[in-house]
C-alpha atoms as a PDB file:
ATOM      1  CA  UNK A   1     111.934 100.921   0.075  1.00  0.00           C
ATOM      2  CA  UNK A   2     109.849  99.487  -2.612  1.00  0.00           C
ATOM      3  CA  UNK A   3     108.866  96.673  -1.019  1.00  0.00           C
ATOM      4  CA  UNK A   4     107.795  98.503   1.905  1.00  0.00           C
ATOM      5  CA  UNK A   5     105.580 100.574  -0.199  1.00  0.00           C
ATOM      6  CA  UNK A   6     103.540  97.531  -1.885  1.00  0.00           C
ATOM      7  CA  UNK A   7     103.349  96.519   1.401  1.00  0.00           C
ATOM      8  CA  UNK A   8     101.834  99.666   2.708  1.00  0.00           C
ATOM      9  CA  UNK A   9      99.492  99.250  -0.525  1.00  0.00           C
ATOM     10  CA  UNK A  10      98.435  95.477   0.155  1.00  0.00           C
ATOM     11  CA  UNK A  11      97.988  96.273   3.722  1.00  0.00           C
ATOM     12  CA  UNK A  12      95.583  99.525   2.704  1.00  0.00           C
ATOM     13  CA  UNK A  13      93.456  97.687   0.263  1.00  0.00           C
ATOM     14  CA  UNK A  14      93.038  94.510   2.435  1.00  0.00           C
ATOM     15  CA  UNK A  15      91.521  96.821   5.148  1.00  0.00           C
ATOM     16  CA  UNK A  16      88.990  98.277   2.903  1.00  0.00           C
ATOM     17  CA  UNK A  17      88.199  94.906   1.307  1.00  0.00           C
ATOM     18  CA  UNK A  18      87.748  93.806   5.373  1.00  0.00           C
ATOM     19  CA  UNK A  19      85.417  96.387   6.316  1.00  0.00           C
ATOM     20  CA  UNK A  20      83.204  95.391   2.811  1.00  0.00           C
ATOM     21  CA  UNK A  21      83.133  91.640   3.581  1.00  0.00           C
ATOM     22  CA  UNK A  22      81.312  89.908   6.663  1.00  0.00           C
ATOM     23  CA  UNK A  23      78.421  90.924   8.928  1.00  0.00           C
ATOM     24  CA  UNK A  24      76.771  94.291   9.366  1.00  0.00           C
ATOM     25  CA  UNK A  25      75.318  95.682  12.428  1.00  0.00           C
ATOM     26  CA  UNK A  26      72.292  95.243  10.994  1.00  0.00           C
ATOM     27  CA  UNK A  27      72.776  91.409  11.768  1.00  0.00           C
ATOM     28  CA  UNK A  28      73.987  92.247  15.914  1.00  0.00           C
ATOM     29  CA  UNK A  29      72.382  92.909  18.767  1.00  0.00           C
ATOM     30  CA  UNK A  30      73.465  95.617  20.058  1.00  0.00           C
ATOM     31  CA  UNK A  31      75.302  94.576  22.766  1.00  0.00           C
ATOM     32  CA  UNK A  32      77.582  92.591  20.105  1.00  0.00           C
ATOM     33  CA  UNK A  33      78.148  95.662  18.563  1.00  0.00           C
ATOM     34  CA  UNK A  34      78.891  97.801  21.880  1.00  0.00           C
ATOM     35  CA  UNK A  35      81.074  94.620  22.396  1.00  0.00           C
ATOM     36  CA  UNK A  36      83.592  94.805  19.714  1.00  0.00           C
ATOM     37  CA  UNK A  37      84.134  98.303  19.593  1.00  0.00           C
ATOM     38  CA  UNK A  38      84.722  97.991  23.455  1.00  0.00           C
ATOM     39  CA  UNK A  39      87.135  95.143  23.344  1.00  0.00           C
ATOM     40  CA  UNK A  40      89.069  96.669  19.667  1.00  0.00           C
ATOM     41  CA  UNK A  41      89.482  99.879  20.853  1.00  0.00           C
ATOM     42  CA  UNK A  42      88.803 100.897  17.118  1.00  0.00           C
ATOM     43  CA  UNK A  43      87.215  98.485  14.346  1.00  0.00           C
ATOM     44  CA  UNK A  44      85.282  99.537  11.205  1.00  0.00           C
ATOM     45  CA  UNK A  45      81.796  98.540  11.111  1.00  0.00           C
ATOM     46  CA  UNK A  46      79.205  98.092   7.961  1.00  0.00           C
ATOM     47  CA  UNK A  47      76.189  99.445   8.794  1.00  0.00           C
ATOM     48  CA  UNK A  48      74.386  98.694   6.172  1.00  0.00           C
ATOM     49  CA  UNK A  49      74.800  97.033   2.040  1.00  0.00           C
ATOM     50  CA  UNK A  50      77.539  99.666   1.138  1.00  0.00           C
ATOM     51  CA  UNK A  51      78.201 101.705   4.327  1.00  0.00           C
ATOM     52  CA  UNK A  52      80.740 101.503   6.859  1.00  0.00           C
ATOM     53  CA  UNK A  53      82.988 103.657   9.536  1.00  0.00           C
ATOM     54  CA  UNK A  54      85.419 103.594  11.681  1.00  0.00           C
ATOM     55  CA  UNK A  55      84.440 103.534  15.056  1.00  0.00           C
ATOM     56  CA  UNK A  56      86.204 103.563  18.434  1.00  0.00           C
ATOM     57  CA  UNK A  57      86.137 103.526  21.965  1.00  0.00           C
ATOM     58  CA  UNK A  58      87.403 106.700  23.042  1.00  0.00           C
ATOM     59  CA  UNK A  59      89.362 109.773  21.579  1.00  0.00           C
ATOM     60  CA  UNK A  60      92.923 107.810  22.156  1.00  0.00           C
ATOM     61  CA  UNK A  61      91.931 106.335  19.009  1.00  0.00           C
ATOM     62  CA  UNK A  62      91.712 109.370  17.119  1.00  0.00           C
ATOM     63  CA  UNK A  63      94.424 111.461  15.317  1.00  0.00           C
ATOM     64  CA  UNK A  64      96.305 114.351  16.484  1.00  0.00           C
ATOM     65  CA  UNK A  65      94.100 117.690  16.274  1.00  0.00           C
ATOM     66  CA  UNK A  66      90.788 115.253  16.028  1.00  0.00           C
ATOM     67  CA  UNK A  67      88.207 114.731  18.543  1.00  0.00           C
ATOM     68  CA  UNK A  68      85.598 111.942  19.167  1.00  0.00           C
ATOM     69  CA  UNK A  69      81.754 112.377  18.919  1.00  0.00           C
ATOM     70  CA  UNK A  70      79.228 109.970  19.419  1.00  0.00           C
ATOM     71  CA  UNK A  71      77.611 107.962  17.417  1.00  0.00           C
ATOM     72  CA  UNK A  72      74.864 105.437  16.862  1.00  0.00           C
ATOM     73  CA  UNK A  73      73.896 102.097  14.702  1.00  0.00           C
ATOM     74  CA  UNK A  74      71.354 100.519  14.093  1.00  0.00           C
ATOM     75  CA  UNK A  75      71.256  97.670  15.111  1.00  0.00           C
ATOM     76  CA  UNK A  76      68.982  94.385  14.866  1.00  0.00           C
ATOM     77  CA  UNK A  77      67.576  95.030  18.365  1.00  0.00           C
ATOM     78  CA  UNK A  78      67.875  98.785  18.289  1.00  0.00           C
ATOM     79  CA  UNK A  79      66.963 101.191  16.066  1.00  0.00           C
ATOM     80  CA  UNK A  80      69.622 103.432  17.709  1.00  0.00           C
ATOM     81  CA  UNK A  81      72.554 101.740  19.482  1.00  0.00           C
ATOM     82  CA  UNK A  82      75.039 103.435  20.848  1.00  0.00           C
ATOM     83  CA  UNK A  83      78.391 101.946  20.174  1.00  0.00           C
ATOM     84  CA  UNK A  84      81.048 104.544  20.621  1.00  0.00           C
ATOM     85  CA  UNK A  85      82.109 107.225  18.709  1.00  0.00           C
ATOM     86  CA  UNK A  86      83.678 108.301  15.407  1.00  0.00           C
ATOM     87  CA  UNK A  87      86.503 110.589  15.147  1.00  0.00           C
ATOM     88  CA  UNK A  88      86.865 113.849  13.485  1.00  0.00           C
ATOM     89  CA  UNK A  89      88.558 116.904  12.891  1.00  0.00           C
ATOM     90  CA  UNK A  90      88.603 119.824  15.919  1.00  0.00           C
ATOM     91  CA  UNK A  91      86.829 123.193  15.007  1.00  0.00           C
ATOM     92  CA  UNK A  92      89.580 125.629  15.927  1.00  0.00           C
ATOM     93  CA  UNK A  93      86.940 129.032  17.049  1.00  0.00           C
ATOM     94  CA  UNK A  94      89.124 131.610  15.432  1.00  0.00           C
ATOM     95  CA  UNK A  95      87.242 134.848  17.347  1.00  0.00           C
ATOM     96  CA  UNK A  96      85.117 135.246  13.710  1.00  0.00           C
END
């Protein structure tokens, strides 16, 4: 059980190193950027020196009780570039 844990822990912090590391989408076109969220399904994305989300193709890559909502990058071609969505929780409209 242990070693399943620092496993889980190696596995979380090598992610979030990942998504640091490499290219932003400030160095794609945004085609390349459509691209890979299109063929990953969901991949996390730095937009910029110290910013980055999780982005994905459509809300079978969300959570339980989340939704999907678009979203843009920019982009090195486009100052807008629409790549996919993010995902996030569902209001639940309560009657108030």
């Amino acid at each position: 059980m242990r070693a399943l844990l620092v496993a889980a822990g190696i596995a979380g912090f090598v992610t979030g190193a990942g998504a640091q590391s490499g290219s932003t989408t400030l160095a794609m076109t945004c085609a390349q950027a459509k691209g890979i969220v299109a063929s990953r399904g969901a991949v996390m994305l730095r937009t910029g020196p110290a910013t980055y989300d999780r982005y994905v193709r459509d809300g079978s890559f969300c959570a339980f009780q989340e939704t999907v909502r678009p979203a843009w990058v920019r982009t090195v071609d486009v100052a807008q570039c629409p790549v996919g969505g993010v995902c996030g929780s569902v209001e639940i409209d309560n009657g108030r």
